[in-house]
PDB file of N, CA and C in Angstrom:
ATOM      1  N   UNK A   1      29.632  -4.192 -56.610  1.00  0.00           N
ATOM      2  CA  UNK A   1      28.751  -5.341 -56.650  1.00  0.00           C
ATOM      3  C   UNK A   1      29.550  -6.554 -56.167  1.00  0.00           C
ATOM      4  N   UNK A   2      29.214  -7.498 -55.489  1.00  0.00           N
ATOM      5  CA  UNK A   2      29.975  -8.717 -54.711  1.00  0.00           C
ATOM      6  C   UNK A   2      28.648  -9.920 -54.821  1.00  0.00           C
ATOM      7  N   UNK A   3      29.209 -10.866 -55.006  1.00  0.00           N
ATOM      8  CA  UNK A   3      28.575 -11.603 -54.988  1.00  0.00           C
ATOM      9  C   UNK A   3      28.108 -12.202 -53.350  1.00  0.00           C
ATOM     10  N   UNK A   4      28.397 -11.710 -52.451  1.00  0.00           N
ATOM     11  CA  UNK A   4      27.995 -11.898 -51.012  1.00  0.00           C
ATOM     12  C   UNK A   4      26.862 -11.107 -50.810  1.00  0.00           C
ATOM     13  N   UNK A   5      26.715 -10.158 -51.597  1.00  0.00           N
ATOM     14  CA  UNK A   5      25.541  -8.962 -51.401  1.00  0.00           C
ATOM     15  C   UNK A   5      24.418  -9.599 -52.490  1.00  0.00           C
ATOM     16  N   UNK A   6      24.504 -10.322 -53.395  1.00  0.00           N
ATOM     17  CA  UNK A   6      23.726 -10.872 -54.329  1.00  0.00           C
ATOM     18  C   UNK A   6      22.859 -12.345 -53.260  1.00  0.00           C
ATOM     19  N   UNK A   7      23.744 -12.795 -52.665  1.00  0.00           N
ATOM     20  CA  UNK A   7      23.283 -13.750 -51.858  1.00  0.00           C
ATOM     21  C   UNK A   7      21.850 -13.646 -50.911  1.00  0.00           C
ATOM     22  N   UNK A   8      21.598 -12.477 -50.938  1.00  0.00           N
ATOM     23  CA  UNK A   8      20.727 -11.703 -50.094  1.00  0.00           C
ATOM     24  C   UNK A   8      19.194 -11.615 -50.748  1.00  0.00           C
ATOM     25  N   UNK A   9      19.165 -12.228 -52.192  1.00  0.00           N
ATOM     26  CA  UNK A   9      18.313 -12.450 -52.705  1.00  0.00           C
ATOM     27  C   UNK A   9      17.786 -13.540 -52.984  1.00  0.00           C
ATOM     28  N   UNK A  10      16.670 -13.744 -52.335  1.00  0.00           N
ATOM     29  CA  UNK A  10      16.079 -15.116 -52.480  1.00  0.00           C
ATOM     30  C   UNK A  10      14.466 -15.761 -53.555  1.00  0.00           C
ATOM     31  N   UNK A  11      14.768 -16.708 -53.732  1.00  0.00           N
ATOM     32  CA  UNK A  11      13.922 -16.999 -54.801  1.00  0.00           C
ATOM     33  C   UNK A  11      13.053 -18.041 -53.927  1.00  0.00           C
ATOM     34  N   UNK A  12      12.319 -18.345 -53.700  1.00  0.00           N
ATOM     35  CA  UNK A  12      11.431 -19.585 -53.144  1.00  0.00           C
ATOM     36  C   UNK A  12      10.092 -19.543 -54.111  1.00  0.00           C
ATOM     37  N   UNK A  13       9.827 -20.951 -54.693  1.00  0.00           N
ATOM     38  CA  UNK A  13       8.065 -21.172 -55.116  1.00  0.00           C
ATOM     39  C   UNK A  13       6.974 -20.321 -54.185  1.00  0.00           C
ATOM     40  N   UNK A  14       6.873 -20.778 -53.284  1.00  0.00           N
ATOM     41  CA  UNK A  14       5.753 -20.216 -52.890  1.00  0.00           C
ATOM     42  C   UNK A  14       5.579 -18.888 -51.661  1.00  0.00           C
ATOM     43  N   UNK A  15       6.846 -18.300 -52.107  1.00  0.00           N
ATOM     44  CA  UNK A  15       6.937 -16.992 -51.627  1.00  0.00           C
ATOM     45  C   UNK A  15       7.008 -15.754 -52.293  1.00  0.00           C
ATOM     46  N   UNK A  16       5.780 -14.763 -52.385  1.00  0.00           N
ATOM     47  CA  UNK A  16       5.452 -13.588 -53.704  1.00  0.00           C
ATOM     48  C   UNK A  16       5.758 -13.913 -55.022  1.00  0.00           C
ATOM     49  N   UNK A  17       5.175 -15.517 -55.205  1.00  0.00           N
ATOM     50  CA  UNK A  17       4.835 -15.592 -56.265  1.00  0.00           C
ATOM     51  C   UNK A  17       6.370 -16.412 -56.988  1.00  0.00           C
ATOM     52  N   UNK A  18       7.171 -16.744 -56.293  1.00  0.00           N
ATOM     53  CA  UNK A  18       8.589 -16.748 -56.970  1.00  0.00           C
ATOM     54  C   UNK A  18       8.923 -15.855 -57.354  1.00  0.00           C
ATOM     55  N   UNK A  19       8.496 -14.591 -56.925  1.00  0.00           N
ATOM     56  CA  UNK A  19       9.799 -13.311 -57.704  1.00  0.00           C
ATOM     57  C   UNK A  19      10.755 -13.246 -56.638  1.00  0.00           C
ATOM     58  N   UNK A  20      11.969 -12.553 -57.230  1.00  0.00           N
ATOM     59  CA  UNK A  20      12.792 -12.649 -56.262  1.00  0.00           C
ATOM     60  C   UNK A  20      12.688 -12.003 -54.823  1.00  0.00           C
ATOM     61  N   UNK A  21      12.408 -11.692 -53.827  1.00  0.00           N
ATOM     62  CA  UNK A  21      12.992 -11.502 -52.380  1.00  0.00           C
ATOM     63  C   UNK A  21      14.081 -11.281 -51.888  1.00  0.00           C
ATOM     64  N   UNK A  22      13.829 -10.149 -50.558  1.00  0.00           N
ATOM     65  CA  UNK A  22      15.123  -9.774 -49.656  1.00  0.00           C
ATOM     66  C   UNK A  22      15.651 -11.049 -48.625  1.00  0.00           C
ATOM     67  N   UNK A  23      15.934 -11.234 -48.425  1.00  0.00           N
ATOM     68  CA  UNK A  23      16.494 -12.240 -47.160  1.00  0.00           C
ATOM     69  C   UNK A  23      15.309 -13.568 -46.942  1.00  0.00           C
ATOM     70  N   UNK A  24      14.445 -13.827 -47.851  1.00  0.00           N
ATOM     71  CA  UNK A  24      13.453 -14.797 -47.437  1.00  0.00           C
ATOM     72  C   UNK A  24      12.137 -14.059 -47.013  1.00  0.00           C
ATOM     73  N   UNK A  25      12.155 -12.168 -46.694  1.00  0.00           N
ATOM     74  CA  UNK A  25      11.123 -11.581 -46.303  1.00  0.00           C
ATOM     75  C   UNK A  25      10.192 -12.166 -47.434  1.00  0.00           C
ATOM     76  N   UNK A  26       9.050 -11.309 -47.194  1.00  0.00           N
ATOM     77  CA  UNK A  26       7.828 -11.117 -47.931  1.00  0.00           C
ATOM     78  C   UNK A  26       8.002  -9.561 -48.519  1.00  0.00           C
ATOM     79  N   UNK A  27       9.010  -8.817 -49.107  1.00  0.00           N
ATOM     80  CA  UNK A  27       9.425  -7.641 -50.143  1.00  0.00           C
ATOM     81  C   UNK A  27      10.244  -8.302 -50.619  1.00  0.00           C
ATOM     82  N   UNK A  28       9.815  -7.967 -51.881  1.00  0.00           N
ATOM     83  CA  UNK A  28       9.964  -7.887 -53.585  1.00  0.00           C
ATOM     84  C   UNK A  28      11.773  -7.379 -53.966  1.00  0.00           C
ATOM     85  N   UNK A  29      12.375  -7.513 -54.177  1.00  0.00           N
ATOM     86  CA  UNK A  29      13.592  -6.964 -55.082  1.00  0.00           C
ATOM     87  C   UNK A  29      12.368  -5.697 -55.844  1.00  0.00           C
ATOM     88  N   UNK A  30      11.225  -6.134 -56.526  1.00  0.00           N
ATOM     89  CA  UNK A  30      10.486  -4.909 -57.715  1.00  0.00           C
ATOM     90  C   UNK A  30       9.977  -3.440 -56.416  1.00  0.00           C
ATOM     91  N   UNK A  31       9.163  -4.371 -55.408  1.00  0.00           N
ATOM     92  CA  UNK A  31       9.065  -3.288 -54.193  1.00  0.00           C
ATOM     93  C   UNK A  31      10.496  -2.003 -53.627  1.00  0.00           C
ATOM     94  N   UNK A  32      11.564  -2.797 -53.077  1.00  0.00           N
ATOM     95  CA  UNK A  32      12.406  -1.720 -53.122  1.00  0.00           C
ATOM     96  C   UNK A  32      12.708  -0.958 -54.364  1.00  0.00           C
ATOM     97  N   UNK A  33      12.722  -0.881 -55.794  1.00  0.00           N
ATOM     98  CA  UNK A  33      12.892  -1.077 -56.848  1.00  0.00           C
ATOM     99  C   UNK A  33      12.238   0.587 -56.825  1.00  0.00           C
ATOM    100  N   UNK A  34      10.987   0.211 -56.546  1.00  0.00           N
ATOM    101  CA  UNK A  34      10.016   1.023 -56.930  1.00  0.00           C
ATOM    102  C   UNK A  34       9.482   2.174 -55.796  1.00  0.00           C
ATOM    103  N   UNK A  35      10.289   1.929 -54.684  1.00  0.00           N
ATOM    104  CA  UNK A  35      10.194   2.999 -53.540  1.00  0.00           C
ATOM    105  C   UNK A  35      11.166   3.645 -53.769  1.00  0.00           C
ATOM    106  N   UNK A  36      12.583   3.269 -54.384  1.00  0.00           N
ATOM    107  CA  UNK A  36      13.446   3.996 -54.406  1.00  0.00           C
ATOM    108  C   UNK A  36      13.092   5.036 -55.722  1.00  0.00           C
ATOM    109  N   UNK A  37      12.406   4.561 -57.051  1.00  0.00           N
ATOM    110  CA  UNK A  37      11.883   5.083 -57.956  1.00  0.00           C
ATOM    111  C   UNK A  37      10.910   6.129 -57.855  1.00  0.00           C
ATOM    112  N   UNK A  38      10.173   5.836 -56.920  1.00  0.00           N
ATOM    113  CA  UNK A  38       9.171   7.016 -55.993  1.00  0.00           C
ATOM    114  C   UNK A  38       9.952   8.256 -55.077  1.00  0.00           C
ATOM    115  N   UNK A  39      11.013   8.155 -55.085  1.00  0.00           N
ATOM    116  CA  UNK A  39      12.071   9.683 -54.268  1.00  0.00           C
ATOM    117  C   UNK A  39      12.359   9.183 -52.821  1.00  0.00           C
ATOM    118  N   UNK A  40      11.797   7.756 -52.975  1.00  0.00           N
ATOM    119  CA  UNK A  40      11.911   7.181 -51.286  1.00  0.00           C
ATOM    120  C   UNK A  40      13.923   7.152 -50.947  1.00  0.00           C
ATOM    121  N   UNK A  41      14.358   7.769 -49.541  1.00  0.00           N
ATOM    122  CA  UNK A  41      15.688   7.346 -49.889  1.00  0.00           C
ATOM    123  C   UNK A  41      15.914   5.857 -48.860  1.00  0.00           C
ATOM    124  N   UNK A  42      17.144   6.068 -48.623  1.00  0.00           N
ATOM    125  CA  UNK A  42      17.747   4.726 -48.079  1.00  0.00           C
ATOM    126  C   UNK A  42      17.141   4.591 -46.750  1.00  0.00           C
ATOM    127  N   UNK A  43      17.378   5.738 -45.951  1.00  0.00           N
ATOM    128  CA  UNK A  43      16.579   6.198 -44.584  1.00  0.00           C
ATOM    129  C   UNK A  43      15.098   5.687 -44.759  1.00  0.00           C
ATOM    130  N   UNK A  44      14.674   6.239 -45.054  1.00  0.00           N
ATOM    131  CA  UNK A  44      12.695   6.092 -45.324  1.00  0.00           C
ATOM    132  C   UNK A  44      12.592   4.719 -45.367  1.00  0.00           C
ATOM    133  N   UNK A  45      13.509   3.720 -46.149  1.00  0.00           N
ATOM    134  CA  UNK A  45      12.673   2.220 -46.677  1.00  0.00           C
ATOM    135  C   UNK A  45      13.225   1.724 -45.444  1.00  0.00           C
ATOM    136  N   UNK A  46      14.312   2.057 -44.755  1.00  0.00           N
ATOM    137  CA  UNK A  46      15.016   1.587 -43.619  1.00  0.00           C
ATOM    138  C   UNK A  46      13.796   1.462 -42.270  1.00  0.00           C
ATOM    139  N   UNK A  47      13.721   2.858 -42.395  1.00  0.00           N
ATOM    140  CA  UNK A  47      12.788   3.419 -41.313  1.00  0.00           C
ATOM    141  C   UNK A  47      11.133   2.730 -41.159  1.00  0.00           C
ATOM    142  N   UNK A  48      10.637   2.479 -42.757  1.00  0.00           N
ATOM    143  CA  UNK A  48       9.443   1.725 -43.086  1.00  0.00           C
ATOM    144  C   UNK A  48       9.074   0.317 -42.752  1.00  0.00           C
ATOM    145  N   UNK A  49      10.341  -0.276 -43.066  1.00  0.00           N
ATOM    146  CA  UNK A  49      10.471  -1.810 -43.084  1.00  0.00           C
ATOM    147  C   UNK A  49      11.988  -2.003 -41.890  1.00  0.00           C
ATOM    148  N   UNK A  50      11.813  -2.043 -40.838  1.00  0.00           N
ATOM    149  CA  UNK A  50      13.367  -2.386 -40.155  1.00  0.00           C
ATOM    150  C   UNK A  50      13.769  -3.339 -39.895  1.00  0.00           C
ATOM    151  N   UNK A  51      13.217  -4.849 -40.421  1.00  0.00           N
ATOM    152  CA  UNK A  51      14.063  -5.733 -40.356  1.00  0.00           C
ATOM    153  C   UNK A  51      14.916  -5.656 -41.743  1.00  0.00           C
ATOM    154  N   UNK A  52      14.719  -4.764 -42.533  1.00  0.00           N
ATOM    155  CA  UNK A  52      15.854  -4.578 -43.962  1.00  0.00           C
ATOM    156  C   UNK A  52      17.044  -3.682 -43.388  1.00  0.00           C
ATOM    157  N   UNK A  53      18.284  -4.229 -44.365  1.00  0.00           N
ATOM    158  CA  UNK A  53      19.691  -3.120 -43.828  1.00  0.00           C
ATOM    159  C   UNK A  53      19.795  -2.756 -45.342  1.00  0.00           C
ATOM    160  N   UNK A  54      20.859  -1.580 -44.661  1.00  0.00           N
ATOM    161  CA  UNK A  54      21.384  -1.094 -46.385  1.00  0.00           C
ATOM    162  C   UNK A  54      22.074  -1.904 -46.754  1.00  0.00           C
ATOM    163  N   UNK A  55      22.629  -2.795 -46.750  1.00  0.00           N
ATOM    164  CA  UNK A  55      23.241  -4.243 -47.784  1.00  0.00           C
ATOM    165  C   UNK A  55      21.781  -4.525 -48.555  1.00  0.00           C
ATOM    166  N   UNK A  56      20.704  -4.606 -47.751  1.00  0.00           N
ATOM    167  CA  UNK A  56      19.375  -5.297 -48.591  1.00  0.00           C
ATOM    168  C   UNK A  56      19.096  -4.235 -49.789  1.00  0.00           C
ATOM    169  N   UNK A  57      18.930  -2.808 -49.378  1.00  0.00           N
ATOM    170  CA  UNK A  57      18.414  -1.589 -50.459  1.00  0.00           C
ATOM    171  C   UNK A  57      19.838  -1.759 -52.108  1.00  0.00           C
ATOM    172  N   UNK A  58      21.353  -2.093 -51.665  1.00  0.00           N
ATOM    173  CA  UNK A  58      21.976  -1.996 -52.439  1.00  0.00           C
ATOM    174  C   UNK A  58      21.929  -3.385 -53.248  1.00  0.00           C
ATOM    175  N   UNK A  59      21.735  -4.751 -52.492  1.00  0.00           N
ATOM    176  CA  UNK A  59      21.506  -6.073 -53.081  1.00  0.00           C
ATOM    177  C   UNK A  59      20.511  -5.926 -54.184  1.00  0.00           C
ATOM    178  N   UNK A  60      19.357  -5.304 -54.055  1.00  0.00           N
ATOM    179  CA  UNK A  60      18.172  -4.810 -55.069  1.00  0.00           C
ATOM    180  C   UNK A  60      18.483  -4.161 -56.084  1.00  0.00           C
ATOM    181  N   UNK A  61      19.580  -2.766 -56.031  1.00  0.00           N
ATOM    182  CA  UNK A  61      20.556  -2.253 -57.078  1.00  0.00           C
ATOM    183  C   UNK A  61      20.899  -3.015 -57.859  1.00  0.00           C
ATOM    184  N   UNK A  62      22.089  -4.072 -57.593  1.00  0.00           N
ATOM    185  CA  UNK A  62      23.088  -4.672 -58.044  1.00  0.00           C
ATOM    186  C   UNK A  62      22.104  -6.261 -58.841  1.00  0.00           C
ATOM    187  N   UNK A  63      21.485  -6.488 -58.140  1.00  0.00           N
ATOM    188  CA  UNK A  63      20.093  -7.381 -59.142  1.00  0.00           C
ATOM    189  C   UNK A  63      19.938  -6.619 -59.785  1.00  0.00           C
ATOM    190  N   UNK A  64      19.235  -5.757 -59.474  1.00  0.00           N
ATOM    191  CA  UNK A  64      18.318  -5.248 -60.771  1.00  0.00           C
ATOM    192  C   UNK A  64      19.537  -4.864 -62.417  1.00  0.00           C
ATOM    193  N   UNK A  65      20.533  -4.086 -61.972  1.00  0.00           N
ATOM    194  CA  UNK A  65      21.411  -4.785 -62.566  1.00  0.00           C
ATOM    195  C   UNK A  65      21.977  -5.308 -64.001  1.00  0.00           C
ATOM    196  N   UNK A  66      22.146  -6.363 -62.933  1.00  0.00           N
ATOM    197  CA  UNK A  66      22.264  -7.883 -63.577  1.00  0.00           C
ATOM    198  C   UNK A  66      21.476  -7.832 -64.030  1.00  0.00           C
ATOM    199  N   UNK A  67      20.036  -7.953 -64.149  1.00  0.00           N
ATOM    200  CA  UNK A  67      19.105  -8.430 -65.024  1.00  0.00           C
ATOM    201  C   UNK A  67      18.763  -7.110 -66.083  1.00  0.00           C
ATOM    202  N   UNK A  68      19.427  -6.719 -66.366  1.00  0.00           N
ATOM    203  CA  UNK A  68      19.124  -5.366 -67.149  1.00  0.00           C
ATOM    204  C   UNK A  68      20.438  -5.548 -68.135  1.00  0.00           C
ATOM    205  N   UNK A  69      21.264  -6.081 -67.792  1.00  0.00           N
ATOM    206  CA  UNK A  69      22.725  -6.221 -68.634  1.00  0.00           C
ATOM    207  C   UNK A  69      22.653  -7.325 -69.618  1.00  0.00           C
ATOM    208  N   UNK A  70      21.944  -7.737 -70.879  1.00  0.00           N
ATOM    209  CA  UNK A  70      21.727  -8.648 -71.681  1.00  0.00           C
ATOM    210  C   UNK A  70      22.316  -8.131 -72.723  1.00  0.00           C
ATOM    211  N   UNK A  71      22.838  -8.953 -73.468  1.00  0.00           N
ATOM    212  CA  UNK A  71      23.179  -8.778 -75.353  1.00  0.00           C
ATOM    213  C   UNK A  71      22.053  -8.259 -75.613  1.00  0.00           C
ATOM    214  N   UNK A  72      22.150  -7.679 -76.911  1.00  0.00           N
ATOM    215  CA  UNK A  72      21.148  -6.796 -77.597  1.00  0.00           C
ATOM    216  C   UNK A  72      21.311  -7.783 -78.993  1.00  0.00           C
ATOM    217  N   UNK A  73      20.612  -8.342 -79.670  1.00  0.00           N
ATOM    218  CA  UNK A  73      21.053  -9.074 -81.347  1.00  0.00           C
ATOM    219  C   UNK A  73      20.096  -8.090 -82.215  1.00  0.00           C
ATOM    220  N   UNK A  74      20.997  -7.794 -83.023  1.00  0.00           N
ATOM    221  CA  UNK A  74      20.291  -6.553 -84.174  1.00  0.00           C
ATOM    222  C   UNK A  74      20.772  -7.388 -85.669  1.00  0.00           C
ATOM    223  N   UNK A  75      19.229  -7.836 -85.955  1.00  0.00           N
ATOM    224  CA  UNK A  75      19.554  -8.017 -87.006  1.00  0.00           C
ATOM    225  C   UNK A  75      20.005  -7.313 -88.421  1.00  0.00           C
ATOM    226  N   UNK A  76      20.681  -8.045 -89.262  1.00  0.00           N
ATOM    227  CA  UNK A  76      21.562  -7.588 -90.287  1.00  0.00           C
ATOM    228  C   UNK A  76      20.949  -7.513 -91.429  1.00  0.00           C
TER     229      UNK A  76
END
């Protein structure tokens, strides 16, 4: 994970809603997310969408991530 590959994710207001984004496209960080979750591999989303590279399919990894890595507080 690098933070140069995180860079690749973009947030804008009025682009899908403010969820996060590949490079400013119009796909989702949740879209690759969920093709790769469907048996789609690296080839296929490549092949589907070709202005995306595999830096973009692994940037979506390494988010998703991050946002999955939180403290847990269990109360006592």
């Amino acid at each position: 994970m690098t933070r140069n590959r995180l860079e690749r994710i973009t947030l804008e207001p009025g682009k899908c809603g403010g969820r996060p984004c590949i490079r400013g496209y119009r796909i989702r960080v949740s879209d690759i997310l969920g093709l790769l979750g469907a048996g789609a591999s690296h080839a296929e989303i490549l092949e589907d969408y070709p202005f995306l590279e595999d830096e973009d399919i692994l940037a979506a990894l390494d988010y998703a991530a991050i946002q999955t890595n939180h403290p847990i507080l269990i109360a006592a």
